[in-house]
C-alpha atoms as a PDB file:
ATOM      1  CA  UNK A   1     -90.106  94.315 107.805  1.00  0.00           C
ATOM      2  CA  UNK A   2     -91.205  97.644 109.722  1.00  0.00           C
ATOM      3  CA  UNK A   3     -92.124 100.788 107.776  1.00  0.00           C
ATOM      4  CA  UNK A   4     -89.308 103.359 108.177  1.00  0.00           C
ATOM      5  CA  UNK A   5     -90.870 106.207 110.664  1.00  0.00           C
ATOM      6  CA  UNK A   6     -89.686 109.792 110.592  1.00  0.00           C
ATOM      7  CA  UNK A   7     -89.873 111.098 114.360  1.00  0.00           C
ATOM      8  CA  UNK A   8     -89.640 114.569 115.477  1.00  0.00           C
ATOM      9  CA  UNK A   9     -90.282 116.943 118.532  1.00  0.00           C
ATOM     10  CA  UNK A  10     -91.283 120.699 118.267  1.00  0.00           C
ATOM     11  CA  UNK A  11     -89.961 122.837 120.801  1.00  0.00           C
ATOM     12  CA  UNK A  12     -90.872 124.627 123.052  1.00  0.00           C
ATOM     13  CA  UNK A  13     -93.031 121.790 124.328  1.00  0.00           C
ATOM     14  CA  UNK A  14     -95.988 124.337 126.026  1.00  0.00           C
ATOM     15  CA  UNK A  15     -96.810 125.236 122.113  1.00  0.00           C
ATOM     16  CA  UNK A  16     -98.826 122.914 119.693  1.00  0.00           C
ATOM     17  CA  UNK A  17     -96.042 122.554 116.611  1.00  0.00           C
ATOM     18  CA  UNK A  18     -97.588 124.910 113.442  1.00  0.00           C
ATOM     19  CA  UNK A  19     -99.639 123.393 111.210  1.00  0.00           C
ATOM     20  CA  UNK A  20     -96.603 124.215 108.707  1.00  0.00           C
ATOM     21  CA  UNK A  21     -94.040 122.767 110.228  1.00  0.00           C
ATOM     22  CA  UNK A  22     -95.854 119.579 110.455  1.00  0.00           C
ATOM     23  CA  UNK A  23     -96.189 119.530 106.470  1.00  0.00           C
ATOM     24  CA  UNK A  24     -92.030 120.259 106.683  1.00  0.00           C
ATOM     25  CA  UNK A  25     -92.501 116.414 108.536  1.00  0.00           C
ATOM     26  CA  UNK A  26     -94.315 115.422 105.647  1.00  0.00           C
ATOM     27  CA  UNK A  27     -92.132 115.950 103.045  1.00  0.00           C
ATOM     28  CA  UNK A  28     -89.436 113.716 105.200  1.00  0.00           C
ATOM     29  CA  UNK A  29     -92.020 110.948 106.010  1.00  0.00           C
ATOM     30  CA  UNK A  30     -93.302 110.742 101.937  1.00  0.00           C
ATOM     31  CA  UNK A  31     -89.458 109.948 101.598  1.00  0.00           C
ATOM     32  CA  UNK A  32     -88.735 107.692 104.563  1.00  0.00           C
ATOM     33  CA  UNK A  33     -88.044 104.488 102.756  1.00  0.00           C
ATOM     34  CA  UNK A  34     -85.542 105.978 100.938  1.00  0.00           C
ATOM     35  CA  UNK A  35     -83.877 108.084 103.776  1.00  0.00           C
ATOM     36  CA  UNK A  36     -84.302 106.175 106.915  1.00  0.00           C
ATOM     37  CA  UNK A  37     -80.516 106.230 109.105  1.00  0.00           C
ATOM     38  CA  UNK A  38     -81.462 102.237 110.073  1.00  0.00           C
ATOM     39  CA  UNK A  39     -81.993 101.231 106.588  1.00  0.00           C
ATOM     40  CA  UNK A  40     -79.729 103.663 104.554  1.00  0.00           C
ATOM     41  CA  UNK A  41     -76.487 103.301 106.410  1.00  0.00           C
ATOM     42  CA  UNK A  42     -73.643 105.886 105.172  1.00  0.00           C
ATOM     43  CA  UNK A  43     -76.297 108.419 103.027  1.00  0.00           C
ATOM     44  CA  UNK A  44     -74.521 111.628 103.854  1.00  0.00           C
ATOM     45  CA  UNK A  45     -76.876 114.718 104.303  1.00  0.00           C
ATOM     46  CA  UNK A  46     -76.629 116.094 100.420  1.00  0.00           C
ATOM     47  CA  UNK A  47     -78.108 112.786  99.335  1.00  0.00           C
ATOM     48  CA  UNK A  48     -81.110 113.215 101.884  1.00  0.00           C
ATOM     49  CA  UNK A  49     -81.586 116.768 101.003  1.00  0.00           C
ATOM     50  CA  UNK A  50     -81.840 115.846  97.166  1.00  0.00           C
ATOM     51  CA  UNK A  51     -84.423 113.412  97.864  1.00  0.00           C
ATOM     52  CA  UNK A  52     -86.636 115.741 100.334  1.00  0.00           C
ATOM     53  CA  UNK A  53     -86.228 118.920  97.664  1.00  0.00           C
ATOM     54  CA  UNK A  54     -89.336 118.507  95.837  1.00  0.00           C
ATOM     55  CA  UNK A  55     -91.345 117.971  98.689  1.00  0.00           C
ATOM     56  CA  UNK A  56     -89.872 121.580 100.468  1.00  0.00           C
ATOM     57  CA  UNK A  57     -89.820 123.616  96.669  1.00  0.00           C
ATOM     58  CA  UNK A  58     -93.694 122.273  96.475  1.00  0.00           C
ATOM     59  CA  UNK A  59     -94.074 124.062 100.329  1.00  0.00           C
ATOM     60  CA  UNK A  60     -92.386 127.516  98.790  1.00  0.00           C
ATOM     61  CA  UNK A  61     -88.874 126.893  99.843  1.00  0.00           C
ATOM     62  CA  UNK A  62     -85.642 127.814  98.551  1.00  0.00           C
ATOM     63  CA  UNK A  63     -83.473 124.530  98.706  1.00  0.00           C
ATOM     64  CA  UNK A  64     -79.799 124.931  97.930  1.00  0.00           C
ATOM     65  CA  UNK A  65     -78.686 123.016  94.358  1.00  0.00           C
ATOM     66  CA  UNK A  66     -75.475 122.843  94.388  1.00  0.00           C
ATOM     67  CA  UNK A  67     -72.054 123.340  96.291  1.00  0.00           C
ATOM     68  CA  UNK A  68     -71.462 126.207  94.134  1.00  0.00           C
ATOM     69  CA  UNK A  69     -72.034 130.462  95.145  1.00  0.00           C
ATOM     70  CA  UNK A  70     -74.730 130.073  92.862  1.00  0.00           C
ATOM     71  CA  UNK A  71     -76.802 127.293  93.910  1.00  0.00           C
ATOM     72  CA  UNK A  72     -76.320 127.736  97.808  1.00  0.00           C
ATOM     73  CA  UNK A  73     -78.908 129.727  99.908  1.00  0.00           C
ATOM     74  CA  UNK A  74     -77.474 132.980 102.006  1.00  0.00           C
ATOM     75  CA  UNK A  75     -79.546 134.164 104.822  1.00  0.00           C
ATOM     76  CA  UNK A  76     -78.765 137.619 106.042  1.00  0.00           C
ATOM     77  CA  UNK A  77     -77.286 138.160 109.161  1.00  0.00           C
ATOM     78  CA  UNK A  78     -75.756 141.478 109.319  1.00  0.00           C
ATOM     79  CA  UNK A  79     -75.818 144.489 106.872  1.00  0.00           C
ATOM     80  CA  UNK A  80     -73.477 147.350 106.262  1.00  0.00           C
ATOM     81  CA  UNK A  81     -72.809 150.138 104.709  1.00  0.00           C
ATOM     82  CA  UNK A  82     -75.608 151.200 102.104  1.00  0.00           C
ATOM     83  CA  UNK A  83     -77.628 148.479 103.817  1.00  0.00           C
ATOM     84  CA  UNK A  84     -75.786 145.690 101.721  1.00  0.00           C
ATOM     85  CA  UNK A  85     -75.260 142.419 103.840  1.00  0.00           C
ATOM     86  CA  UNK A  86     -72.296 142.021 105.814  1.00  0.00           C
ATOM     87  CA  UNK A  87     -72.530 138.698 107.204  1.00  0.00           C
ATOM     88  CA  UNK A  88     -74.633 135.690 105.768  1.00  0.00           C
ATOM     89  CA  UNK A  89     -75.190 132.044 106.828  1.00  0.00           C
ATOM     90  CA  UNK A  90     -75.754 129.515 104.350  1.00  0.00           C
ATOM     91  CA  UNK A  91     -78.990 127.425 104.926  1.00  0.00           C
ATOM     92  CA  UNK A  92     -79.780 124.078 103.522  1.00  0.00           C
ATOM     93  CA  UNK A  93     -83.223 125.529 102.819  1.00  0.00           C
ATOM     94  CA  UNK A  94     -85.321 128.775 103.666  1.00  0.00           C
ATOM     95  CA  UNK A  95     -88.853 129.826 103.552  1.00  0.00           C
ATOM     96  CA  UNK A  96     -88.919 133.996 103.371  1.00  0.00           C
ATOM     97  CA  UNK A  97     -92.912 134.325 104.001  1.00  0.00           C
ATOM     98  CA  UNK A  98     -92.895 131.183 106.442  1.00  0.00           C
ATOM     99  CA  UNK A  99     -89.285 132.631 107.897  1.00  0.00           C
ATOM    100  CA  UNK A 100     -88.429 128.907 108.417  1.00  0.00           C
ATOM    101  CA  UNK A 101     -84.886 127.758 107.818  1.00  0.00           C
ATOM    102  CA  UNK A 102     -84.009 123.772 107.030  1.00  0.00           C
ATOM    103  CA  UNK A 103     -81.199 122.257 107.618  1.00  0.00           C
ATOM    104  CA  UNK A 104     -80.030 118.558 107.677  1.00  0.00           C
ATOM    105  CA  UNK A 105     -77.253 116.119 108.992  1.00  0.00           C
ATOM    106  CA  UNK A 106     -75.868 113.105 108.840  1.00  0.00           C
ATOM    107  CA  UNK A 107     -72.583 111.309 110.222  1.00  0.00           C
ATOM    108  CA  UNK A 108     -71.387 114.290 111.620  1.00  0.00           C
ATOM    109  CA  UNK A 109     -74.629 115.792 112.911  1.00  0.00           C
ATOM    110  CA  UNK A 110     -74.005 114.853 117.100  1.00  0.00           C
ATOM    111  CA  UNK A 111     -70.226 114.008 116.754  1.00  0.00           C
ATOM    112  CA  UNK A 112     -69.007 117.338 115.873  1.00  0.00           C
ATOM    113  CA  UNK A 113     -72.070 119.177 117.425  1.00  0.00           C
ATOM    114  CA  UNK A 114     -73.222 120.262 113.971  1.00  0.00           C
ATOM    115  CA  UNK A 115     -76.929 120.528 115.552  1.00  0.00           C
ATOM    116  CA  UNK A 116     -75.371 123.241 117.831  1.00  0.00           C
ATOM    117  CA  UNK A 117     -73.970 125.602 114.852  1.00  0.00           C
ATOM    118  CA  UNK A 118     -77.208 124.660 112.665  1.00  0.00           C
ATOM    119  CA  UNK A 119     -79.044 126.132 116.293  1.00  0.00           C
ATOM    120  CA  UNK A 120     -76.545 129.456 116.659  1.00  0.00           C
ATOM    121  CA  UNK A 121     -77.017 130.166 112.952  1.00  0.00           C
ATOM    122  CA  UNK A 122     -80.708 129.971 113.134  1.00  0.00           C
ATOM    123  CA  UNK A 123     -80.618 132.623 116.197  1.00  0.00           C
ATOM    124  CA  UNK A 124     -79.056 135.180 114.244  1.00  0.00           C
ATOM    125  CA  UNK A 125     -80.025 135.241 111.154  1.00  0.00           C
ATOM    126  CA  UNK A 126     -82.560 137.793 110.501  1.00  0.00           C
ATOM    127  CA  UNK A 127     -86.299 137.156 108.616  1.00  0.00           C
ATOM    128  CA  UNK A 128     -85.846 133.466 110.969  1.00  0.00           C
ATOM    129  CA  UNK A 129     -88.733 132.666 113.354  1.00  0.00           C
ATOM    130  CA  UNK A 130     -88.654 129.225 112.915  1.00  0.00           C
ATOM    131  CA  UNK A 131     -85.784 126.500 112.388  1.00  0.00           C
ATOM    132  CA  UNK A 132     -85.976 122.692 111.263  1.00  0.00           C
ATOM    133  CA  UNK A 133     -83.239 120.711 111.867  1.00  0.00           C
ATOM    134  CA  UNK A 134     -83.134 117.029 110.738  1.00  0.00           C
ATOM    135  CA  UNK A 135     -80.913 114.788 112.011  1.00  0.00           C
ATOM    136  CA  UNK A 136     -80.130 110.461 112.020  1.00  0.00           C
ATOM    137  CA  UNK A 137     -82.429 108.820 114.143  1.00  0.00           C
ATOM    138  CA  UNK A 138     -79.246 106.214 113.943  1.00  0.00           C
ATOM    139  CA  UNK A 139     -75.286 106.799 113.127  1.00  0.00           C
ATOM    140  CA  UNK A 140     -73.146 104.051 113.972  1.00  0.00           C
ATOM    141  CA  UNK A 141     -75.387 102.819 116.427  1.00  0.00           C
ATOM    142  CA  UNK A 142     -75.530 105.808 118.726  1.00  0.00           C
ATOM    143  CA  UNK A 143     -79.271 107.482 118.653  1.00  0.00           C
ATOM    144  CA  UNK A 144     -78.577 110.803 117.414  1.00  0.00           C
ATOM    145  CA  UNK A 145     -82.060 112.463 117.758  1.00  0.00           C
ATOM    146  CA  UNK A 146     -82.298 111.185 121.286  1.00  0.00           C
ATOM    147  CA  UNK A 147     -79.290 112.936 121.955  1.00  0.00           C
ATOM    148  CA  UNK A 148     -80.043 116.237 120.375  1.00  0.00           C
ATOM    149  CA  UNK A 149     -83.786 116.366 121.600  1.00  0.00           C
ATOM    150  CA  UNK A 150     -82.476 115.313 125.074  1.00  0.00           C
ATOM    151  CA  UNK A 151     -79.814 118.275 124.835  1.00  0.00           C
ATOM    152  CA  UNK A 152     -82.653 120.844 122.952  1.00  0.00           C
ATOM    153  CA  UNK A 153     -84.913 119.972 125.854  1.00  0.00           C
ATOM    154  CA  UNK A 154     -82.348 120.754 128.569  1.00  0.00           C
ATOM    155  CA  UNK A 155     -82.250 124.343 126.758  1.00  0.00           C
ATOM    156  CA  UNK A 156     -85.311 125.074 127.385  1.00  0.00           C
ATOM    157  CA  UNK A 157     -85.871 123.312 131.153  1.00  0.00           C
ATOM    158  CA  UNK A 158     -82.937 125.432 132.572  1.00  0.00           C
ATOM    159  CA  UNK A 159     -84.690 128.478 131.162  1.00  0.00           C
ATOM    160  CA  UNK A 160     -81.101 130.252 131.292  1.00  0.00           C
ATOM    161  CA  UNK A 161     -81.030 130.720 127.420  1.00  0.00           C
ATOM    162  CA  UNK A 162     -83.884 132.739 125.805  1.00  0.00           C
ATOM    163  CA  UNK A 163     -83.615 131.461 122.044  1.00  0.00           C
ATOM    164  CA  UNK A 164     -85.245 134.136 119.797  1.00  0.00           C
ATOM    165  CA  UNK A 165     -87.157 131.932 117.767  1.00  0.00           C
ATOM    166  CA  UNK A 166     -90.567 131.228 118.040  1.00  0.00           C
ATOM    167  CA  UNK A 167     -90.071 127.134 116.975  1.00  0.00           C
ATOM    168  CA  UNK A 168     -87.727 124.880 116.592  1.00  0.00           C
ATOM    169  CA  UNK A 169     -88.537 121.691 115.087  1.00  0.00           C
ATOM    170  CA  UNK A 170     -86.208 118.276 115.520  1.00  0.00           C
ATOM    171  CA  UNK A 171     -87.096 115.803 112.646  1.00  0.00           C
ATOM    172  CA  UNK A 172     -85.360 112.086 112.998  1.00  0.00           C
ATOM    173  CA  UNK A 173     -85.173 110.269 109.911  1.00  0.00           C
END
């Protein structure tokens, strides 16, 4: 049997992907048996996120633990009066000193264009220079990180969007 492979593509392509974002990779590919979309059919994102914690807490991160206020991790995007936030986005994991925010998909990751909000989000939250988003390699035999690398790298060929961040990492699992 073949050894489950994580892939991934950093964009933009012209830049060499950080040395830090490529130990994010890691801590997806010391987990691949376990999370692999071929071999794990129906894992829903939680499940992969529970299983790649460790690996991100070890790297500094702060990995939502739980559906609850408490346990989920808010990521400024606008402030207010007396400088208290306004708006926040909830991340599936964020690095403050790194500015690196993590999210992951499953089933619903291409289908309802999840990868697109997870994107938007990323753009406007502030203290975010960076943004990981891992996604199936398979769901219900349609390749999602073909599609969403193919549709990330027609982003940046048109050059008609300017995305404010300085990396944005695909990881396929």
């Amino acid at each position: 049997m073949a050894k489950s492979q994580i892939l991934w593509q950093h964009f933009p392509k012209h830049s060499p992907c950080p040395e830090f974002l490529r130990e994010i990779v890691g801590c997806f590919e010391n987990v691949a048996s376990q999370i692999a979309s071929v071999d794990n059919v129906g894992q829903v994102s939680n499940e992969v996120l529970a299983k790649v914690r460790s690996g991100l807490e070890r790297l500094g991160f702060l990995v939502e633990s739980s559906k609850t206020s408490e346990g989920k991790i808010k990521v400024p995007v606008l402030y207010g009066a007396n400088g208290r936030v306004e708006k926040a986005f909830e991340a599936d994991a964020y690095h403050p000193v790194q500015k690196t925010v993590v999210e992951v998909e499953a089933g619903r990751g291409v289908t309802n264009y999840q990868f697109l909000k997870d994107l938007f989000q990323a753009c406007v939250m502030q203290d975010v220079d960076y943004a990981v988003i891992a996604i199936r390699q398979d769901y219900r035999g349609s390749g999602d990180f073909a599609k969403v690398v193919t549709f990330i790298e027609t982003i940046y060929a048109s050059n008609r969007l300017k995305l404010p961040l300085k990396g944005l990492l695909i990881i396929g699992y």
